[in-house]
Protein backbone atom coordinates (compact mmCIF):
# COMPACT_ATOMS: atom_id res chain seq x y z
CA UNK A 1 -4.35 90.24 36.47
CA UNK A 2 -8.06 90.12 36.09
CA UNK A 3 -10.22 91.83 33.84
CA UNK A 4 -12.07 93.22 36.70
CA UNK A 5 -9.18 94.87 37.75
CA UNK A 6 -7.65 95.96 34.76
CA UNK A 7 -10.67 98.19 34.23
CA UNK A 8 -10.55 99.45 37.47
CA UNK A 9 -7.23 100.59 36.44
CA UNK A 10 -8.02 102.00 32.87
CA UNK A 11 -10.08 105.25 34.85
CA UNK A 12 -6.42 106.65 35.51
CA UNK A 13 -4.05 104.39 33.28
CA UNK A 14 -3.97 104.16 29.70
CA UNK A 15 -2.66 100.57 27.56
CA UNK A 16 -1.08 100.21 24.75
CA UNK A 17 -0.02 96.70 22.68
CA UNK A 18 3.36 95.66 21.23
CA UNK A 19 3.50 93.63 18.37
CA UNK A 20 6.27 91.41 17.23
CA UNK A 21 6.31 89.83 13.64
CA UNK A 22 8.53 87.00 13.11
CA UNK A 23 8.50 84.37 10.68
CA UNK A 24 7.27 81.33 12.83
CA UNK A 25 5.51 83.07 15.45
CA UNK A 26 4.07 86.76 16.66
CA UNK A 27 4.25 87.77 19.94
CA UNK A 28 1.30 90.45 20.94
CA UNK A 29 1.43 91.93 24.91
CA UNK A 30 -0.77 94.44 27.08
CA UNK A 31 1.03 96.66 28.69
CA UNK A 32 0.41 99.57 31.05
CA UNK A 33 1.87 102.98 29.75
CA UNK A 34 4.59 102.70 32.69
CA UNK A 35 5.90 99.73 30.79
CA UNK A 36 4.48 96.82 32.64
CA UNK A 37 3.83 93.45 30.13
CA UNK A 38 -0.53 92.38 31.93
CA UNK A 39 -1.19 89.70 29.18
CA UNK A 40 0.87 87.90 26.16
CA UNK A 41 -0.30 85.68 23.83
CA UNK A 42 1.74 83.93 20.68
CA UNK A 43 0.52 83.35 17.43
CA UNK A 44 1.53 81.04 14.48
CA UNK A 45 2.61 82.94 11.78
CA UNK A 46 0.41 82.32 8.52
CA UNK A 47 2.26 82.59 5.85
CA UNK A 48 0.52 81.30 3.50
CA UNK A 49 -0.92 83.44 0.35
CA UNK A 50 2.06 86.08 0.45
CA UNK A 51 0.53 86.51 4.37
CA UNK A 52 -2.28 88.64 3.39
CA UNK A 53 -3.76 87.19 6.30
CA UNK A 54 -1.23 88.01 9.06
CA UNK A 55 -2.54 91.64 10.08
CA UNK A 56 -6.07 90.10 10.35
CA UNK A 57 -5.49 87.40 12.51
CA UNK A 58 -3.33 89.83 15.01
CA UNK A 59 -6.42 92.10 14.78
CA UNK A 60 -8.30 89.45 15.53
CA UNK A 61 -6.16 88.53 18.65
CA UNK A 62 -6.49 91.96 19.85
CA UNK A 63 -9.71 92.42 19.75
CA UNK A 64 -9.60 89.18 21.95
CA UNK A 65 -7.22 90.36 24.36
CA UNK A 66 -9.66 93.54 25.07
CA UNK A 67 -12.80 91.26 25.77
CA UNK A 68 -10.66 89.08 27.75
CA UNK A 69 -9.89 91.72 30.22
CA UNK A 70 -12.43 94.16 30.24
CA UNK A 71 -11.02 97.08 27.95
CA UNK A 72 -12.56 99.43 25.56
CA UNK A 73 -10.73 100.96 22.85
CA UNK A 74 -10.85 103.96 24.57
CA UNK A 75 -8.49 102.93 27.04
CA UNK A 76 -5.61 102.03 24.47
CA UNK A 77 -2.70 103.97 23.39
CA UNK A 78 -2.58 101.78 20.29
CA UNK A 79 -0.28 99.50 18.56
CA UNK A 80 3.42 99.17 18.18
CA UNK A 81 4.79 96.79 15.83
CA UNK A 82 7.38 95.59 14.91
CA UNK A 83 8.30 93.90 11.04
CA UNK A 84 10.75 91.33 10.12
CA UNK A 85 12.16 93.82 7.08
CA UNK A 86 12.91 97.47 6.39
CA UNK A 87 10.14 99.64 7.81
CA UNK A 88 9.91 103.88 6.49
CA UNK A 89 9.42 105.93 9.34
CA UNK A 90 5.66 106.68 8.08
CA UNK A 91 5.20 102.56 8.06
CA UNK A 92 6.21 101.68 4.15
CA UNK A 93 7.08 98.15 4.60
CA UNK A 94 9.77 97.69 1.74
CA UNK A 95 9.44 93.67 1.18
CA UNK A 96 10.00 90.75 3.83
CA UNK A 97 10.89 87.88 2.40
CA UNK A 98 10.30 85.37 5.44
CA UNK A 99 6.66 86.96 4.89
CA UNK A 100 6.14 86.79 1.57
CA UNK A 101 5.10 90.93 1.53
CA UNK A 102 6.04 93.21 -1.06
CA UNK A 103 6.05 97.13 -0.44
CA UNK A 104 2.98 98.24 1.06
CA UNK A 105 1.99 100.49 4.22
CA UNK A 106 1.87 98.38 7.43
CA UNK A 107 0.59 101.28 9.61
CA UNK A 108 -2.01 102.31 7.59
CA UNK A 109 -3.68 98.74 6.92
CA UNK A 110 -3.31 98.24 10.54
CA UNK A 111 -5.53 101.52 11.34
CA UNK A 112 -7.73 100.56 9.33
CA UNK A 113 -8.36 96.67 11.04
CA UNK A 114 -8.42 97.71 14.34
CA UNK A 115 -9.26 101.29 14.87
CA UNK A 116 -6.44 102.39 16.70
CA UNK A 117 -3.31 104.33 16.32
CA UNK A 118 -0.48 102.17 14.56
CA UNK A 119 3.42 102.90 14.76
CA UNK A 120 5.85 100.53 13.03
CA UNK A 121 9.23 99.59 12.60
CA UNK A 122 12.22 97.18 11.82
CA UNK A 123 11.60 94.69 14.39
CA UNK A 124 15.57 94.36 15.14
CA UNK A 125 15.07 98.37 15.74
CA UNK A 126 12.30 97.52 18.50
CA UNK A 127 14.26 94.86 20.33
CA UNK A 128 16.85 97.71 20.75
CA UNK A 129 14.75 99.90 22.12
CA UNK A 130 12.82 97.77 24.11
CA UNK A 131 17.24 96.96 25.91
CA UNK A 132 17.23 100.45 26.13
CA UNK A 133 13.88 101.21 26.97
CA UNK A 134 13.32 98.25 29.96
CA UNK A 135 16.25 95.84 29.33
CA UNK A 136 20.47 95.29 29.60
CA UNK A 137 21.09 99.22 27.74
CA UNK A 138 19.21 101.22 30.44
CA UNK A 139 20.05 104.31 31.00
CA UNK A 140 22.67 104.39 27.70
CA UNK A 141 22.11 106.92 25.02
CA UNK A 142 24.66 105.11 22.24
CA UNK A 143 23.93 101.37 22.09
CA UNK A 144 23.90 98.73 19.25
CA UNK A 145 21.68 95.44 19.50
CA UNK A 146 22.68 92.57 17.66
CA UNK A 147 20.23 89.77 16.96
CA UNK A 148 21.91 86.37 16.32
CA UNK A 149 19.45 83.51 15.23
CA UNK A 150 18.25 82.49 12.05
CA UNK A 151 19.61 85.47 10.46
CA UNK A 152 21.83 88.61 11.38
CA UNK A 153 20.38 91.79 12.56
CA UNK A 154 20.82 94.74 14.22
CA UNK A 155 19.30 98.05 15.70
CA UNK A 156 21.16 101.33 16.76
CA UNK A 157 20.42 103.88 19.11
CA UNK A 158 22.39 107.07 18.72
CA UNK A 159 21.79 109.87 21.75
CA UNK A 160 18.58 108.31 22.66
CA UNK A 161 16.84 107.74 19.30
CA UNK A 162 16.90 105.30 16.34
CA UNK A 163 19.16 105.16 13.20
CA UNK A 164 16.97 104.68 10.09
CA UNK A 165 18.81 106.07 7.59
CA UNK A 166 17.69 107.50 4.19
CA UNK A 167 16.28 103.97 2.95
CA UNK A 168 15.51 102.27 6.31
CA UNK A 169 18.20 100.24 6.25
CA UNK A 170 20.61 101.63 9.32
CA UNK A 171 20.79 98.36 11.40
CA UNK A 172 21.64 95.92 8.61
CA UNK A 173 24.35 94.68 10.70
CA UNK A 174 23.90 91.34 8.98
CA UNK A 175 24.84 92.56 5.17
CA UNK A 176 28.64 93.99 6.32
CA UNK A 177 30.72 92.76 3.92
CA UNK A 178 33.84 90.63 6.33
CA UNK A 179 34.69 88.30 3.79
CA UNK A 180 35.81 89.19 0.50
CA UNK A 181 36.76 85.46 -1.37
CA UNK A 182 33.56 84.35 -0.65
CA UNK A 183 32.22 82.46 -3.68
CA UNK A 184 28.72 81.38 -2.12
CA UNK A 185 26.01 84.15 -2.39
CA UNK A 186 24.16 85.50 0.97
CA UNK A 187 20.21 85.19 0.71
CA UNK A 188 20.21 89.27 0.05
CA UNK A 189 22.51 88.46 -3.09
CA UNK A 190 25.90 89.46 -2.10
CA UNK A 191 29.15 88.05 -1.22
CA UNK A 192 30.54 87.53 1.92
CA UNK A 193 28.18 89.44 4.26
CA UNK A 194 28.27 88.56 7.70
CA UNK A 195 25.01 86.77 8.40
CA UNK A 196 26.85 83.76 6.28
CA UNK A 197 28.99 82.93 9.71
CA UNK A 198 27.72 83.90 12.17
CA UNK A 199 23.94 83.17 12.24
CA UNK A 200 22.75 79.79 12.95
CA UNK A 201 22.41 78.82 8.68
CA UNK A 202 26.08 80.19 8.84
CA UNK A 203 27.28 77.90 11.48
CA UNK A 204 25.36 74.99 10.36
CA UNK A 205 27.12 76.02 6.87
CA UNK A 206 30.56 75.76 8.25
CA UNK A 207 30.08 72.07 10.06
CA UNK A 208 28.37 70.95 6.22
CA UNK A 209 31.86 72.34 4.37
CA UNK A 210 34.17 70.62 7.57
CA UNK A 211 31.85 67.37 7.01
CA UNK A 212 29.93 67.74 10.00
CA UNK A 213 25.91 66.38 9.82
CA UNK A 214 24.99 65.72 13.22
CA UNK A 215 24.55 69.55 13.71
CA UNK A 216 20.85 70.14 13.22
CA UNK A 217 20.94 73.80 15.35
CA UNK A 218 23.65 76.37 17.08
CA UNK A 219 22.90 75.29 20.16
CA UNK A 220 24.40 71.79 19.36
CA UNK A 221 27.79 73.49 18.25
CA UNK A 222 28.24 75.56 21.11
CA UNK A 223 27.37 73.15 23.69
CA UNK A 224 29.80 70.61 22.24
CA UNK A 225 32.41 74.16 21.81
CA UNK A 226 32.00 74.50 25.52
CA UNK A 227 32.63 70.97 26.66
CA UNK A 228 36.37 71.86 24.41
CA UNK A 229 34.95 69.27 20.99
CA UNK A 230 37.78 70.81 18.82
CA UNK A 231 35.55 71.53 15.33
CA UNK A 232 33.16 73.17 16.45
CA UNK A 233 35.51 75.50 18.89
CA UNK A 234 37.11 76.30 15.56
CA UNK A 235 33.11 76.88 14.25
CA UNK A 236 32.16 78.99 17.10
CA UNK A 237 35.52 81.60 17.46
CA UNK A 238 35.15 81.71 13.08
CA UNK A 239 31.75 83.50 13.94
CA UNK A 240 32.80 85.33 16.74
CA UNK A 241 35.95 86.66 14.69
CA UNK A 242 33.51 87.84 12.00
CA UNK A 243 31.49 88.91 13.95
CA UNK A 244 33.78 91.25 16.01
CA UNK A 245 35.63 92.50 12.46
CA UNK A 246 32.24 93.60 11.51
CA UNK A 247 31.28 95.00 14.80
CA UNK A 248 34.51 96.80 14.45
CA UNK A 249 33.43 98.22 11.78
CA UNK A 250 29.92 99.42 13.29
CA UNK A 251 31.62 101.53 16.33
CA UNK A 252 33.96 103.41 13.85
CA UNK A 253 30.86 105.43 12.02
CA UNK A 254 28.06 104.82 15.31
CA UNK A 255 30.83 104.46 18.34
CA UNK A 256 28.51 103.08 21.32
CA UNK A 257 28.63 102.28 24.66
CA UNK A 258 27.53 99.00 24.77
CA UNK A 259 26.92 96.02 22.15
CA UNK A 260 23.54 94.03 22.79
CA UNK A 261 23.85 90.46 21.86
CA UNK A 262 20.18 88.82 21.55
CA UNK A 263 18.63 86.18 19.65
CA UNK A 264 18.63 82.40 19.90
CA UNK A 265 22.16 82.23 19.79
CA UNK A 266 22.47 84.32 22.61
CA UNK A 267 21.79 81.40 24.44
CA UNK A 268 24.85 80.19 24.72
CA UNK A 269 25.35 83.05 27.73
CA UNK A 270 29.07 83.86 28.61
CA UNK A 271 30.98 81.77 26.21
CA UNK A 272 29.70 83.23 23.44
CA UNK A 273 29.73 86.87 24.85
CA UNK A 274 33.81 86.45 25.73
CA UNK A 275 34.64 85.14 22.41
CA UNK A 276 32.81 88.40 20.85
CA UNK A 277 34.30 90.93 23.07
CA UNK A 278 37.92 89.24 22.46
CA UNK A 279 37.34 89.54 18.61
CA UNK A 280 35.91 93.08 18.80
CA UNK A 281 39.27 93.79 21.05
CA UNK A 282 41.48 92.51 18.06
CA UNK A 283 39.77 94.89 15.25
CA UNK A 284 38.36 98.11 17.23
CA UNK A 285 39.48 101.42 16.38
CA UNK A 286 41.07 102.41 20.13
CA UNK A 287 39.49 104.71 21.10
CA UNK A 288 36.12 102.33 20.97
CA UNK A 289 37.66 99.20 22.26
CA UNK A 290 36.71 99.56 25.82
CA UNK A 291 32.58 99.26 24.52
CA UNK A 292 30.66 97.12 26.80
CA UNK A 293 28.97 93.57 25.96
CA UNK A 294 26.30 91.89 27.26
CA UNK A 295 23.57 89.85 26.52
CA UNK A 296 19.84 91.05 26.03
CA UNK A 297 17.77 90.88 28.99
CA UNK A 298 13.99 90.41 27.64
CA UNK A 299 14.39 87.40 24.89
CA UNK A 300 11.62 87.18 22.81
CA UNK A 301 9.41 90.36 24.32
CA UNK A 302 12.73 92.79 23.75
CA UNK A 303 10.30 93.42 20.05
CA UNK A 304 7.19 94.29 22.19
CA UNK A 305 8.53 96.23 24.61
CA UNK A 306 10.37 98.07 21.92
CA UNK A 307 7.23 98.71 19.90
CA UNK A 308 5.40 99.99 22.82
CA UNK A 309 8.50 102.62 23.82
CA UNK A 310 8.46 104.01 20.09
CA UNK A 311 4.35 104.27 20.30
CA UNK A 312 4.79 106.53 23.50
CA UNK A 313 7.76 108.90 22.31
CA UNK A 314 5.52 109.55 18.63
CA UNK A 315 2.73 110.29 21.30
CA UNK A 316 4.87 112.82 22.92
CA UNK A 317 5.73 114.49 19.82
C-alpha cells in the first residue's frame, strides 16, 4: 500500500504496531485497527551487551516505518509487544535469557523511545491471541497454544482473556514435569520438564543418546519419520507421547476447546498433529478428550497480531 494512501486512510482509521521479540530475529508490522498486517519488516536481533540495544533499534525501525508511509504519531494506537520471557501485566520483564535482560520494565522504556503507548507481554501469550484473535482459534473462548521450536512454550486463553497467573508464569507449558528419572538438567534447572523431548534441542538430544549425528534440525527427523526411517519414528512419537501426557495434564486445571500447535516444528503439518492428538487421547481426563487440534494459522506474525489484539482490548478498558 502506498504512503499516499495510507494517509488518506489515517483521517478515519487509526494504526497500531505489533512487535515480536525473538532471539534471532524481531518481527515489527503496521496494521490497521480492524486487524489488517500494511507493512512488515524483520530485524536481526542484537544481542550483544546484555541487548541494551534491542528497544532502540526497534524504535528506530518504527520511526522508519512512519516516514516510509506517510504517518504521524498521531495516527497510531501504539505498540504491542511481545517478549521472549515472563512479562507482569504492568510490563516487568522478569529476565530472558536468550536476551541477556535481567528484570526491568519493558513498557515503560519503550514509552519513553518512541512516544507512544506501550503494552507488553509473554510473546507465547501473543501468538495465542493473535490464533484467537485472527488465526486457527477464532471464535473459541478456551484455547491453549503450544509453540514447538527451539524451546517449549505455551499461552492460554480462558473465556476470552489471558492466563498470567500470580508470577507471570501461566503458559509455561514447557517446564511440566513428564519425566521423573531424568538425570540431565533442563536449561531452567529442573529435571525432566517437557521442553527436553519435545522441542527441537530435545529431539536432536534423543538421536545424540540413540547415536544419531546426521540430525542437524527437527525437520530432518520428521521428514525421514514420515518416509517410515524406523529411529527417528521412535524419536518423533517419544515427543509426541510427552507431549500429549503433559498436555493432559494442561486440560485437567484449564480444560479447552482446542490445542494450537505452532512453531517451527509445526512444520511438519498432519503427521505431527495425529501423533499429538493420539497421545493426548491415551492420557486425557474424559471428559476433555474430545479437545480439538490443529495447527497455527499465522507462523511467525501469530506474535504481532497478538500484540496488536491485547493493545486494543487495554484501549477499551
Amino acid at each position: 500500500m502506498s504512503a499516499n494512501k495510507l494517509e488518506g486512510s489515517a483521517v478515519e482509521n487509526k494504526f497500531a504496531f505489533g512487535v515480536d521479540i525473538g532471539g534471532t530475529t524481531i518481527e515489527i508490522g503496521l496494521f490497521s485497527q480492524e486487524g489488517k498486517i500494511l507493512s512488515q519488516m524483520v530485524l536481526p536481533t542484537n544481542t550483544t551487551e546484555n541487548g541494551q540495544w534491542i528497544l532502540g533499534d526497534i524504535s528506530a525501525q518504527i520511526q522508519k516505518m512512519l516516514q516510509e508511509n506517510g504517518l504521524s504519531k498521531s495516527t497510531v494506537l501504539g505498540i504491542g509487544m511481545g517478549v521472549p520471557g515472563p512479562v507482569t501485566e504492568d510490563g516487568l520483564v522478569k529476565g530472558c535469557v536468550n536476551l541477556g535482560w535481567d528484570y526491568f520494565n519493558v513498557k515503560e522504556e519503550m514509552e519513553n523511545l518512541t512516544g507512544l503507548t506501550v503494552v507488553a507481554d509473554n510473546d507465547a501469550n501473543l501468538a495465542a491471541l493473535g490464533e484467537a484473535w485472527q488465526g486457527a482459534a477464532q471464535g473459541c473462548r478456551n484455547c491453549v497454544f503450544v509453540t514447538l521450536g527451539t524451546a517449549v512454550g505455551g499461552g492460554v486463553i480462558v473465556d476470552g482473556k489471558l492466563l498470567h497467573g500470580a508470577f507471570a508464569s501461566a503458559g509455561e507449558i514447557g517446564h511440566i514435569l513428564v519425566e521423573p528419572d531424568e538425570k540431565e538438567a533442563c536449561t531452567c534447572g529442573n529435571y525432566g520438564c517437557l521442553e527436553q523431548y519435545a522441542s527441537t534441542k530435545g529431539l536432536l538430544r534423543m538421536a545424540q543418546k540413540m547415536g544419531i549425528t546426521r540430525f542437524h534440525e527437527a525437520k530432518e527427523i520428521y521428514d525421514n519419520a514420515k518416509q517410515g526411517y524406523g529411529p527417528a519414528l521412535e524419536m518423533t512419537w517419544k515427543a509426541a507421547d510427552y507431549l500429549g501426557r503433559g498436555l493432559s495434564a494442561v486440560a485437567c486445571v484449564v480444560d479447552p476447546e482446542i490445542f494450537i500447535l505452532g512453531g517451527g516444528i509445526s512444520h511438519a503439518g498432519t503427521f505431527l498433529l495425529e501423533e499429538v492428538q493420539d497421545a493426548y487421547q491415551r492420557y486425557a481426563f474424559h471428559a476433555s478428550r474430545d479437545a480439538k487440534f490443529a495447527l497455527a494459522m499465522l507462523g511467525n506474525q501469530a506474535g504481532m497480531y497478538g500484540g496488536v489484539k491485547k493493545l486494543l482490548d487495554e484501549l477499551q478498558k
